[in-house]
C-alpha atoms as a PDB file:
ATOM      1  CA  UNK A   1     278.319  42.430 -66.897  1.00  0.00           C
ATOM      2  CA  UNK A   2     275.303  44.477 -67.661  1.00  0.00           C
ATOM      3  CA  UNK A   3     272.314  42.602 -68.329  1.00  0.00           C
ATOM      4  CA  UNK A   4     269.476  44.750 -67.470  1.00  0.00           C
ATOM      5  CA  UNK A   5     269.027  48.437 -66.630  1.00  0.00           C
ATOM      6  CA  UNK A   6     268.674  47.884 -63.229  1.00  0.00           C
ATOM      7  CA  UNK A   7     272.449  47.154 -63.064  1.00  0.00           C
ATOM      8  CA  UNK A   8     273.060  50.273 -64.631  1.00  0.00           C
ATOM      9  CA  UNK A   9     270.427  51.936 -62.439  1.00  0.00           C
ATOM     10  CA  UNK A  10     272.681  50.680 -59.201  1.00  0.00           C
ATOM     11  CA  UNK A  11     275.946  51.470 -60.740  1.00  0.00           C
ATOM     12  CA  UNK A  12     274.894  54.810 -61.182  1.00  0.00           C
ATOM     13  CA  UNK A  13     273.749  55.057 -58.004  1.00  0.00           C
ATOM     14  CA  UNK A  14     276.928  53.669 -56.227  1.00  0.00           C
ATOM     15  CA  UNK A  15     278.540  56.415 -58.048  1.00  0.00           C
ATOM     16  CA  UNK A  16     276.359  59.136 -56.907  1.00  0.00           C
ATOM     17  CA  UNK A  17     276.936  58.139 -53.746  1.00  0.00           C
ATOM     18  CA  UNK A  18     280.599  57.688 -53.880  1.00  0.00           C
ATOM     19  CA  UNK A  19     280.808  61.452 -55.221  1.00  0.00           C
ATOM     20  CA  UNK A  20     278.166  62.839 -52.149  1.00  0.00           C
ATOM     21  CA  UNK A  21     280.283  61.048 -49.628  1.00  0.00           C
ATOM     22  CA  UNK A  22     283.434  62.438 -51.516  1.00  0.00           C
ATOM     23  CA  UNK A  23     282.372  66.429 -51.454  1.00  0.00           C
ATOM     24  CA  UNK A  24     280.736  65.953 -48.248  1.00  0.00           C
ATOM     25  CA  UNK A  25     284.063  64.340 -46.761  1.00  0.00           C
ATOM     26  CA  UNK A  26     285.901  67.327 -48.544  1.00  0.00           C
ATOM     27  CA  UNK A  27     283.565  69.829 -47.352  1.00  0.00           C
ATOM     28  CA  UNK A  28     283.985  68.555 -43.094  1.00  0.00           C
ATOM     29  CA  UNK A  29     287.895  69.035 -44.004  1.00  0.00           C
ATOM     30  CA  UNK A  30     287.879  72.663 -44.891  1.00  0.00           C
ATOM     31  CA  UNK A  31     284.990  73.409 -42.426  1.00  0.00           C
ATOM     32  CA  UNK A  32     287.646  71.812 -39.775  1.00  0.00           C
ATOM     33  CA  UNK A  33     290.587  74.001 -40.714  1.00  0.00           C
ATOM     34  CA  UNK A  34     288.434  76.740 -40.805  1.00  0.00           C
ATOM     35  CA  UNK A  35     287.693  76.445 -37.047  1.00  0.00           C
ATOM     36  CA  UNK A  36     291.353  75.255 -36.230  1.00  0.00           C
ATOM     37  CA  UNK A  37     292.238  78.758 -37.989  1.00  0.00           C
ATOM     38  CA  UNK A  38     289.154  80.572 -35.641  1.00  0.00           C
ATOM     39  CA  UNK A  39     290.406  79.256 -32.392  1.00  0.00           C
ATOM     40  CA  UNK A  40     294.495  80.175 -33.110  1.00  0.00           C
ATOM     41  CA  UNK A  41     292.430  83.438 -33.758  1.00  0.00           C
ATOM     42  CA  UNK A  42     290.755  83.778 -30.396  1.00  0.00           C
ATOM     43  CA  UNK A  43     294.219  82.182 -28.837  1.00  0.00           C
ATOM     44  CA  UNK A  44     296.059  85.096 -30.126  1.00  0.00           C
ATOM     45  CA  UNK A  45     293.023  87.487 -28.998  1.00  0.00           C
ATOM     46  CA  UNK A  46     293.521  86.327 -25.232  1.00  0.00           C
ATOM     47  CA  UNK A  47     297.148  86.470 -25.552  1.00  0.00           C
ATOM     48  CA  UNK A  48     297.611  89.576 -26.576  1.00  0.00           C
ATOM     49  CA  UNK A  49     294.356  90.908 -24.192  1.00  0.00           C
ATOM     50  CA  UNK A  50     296.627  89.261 -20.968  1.00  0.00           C
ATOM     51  CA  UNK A  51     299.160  91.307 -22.321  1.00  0.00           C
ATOM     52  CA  UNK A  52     297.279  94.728 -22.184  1.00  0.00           C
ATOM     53  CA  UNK A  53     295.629  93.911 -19.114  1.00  0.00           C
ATOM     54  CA  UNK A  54     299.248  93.652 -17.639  1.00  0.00           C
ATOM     55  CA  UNK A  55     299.919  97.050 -19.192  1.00  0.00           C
ATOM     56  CA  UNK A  56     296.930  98.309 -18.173  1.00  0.00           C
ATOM     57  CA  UNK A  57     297.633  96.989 -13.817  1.00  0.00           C
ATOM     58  CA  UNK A  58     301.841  97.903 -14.664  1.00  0.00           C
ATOM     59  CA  UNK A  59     300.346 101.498 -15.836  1.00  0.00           C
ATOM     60  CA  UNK A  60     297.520 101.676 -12.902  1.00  0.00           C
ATOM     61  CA  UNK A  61     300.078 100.554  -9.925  1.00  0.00           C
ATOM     62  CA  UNK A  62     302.651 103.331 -11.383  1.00  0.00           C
ATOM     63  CA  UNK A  63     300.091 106.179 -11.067  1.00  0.00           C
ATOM     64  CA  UNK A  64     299.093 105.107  -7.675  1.00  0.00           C
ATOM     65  CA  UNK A  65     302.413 105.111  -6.551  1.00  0.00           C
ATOM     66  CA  UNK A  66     303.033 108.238  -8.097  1.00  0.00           C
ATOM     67  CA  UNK A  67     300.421 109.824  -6.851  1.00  0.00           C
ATOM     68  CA  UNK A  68     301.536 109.560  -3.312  1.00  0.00           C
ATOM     69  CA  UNK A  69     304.620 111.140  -4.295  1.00  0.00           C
ATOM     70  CA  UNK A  70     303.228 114.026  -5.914  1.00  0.00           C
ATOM     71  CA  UNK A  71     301.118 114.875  -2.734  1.00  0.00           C
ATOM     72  CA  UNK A  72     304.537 114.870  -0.970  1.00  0.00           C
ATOM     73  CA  UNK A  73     305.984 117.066  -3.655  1.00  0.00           C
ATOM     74  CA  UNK A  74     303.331 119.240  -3.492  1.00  0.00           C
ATOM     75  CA  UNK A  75     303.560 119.535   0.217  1.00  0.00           C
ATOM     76  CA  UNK A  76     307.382 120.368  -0.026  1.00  0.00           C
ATOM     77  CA  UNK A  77     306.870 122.985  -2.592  1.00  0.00           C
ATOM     78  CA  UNK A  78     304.084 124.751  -0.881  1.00  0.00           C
ATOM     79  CA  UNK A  79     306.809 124.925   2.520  1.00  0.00           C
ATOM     80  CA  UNK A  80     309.351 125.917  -0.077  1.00  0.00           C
ATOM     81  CA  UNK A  81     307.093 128.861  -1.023  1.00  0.00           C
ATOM     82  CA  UNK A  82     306.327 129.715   2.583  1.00  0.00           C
ATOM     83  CA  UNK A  83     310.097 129.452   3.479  1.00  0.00           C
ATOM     84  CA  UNK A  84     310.772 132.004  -0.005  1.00  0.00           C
ATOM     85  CA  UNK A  85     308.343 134.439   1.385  1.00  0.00           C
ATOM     86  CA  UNK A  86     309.094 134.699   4.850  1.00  0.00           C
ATOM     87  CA  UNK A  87     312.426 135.331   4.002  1.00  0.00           C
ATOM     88  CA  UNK A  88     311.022 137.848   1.534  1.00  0.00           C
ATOM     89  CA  UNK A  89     308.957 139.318   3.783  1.00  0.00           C
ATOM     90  CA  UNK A  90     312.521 139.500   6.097  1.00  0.00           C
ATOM     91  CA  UNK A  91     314.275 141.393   3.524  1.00  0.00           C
ATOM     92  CA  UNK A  92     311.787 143.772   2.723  1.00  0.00           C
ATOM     93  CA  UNK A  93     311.389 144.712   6.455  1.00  0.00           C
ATOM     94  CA  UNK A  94     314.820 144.958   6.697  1.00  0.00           C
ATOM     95  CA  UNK A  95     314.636 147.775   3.826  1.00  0.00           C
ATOM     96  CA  UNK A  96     312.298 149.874   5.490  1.00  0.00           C
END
């Protein structure tokens, strides 16, 4: 089986090889899983950043609606307050 040392040069060789091409297979497999891992990661990122950004437009459109309404309120309390002091204003000349 072994005759010379150049069979037992090439058998070491073939071995070598065998155990490179092993780790290096080994090594593509992690470095694989590792990016599978990374992009759930950035799926999960944009998922939940679609989800704020709705918050953020549901929050947004709320306030602009509101804010129309609070210039009406505003309005009706400042006739309110003109309507309190007139009649005020009615009593107190009404006292005199």
């Amino acid at each position: 089986m072994l005759e010379t040392s150049n069979d037992i040069l090439n058998i070491t060789i073939a071995i070598c090889i065998a155990s490179i091409s092993f780790f290096i297979c080994w090594g593509l497999y992690y470095f694989n899983m590792s990016l599978k891992q990374v992009f759930k990661m950035i799926d999960e990122l944009r998922y939940r950043m679609n989800k704020i950004d709705e918050l953020v437009r549901l929050i947004q459109t709320k306030i602009e609606s509101s804010t129309s309404y609070l210039f009406l309120i505003g309005e009706g309390v400042k006739r309110m307050t003109d309507i309190i002091k007139k009649y005020t204003e009615k009593k107190e000349k009404k006292k005199k």
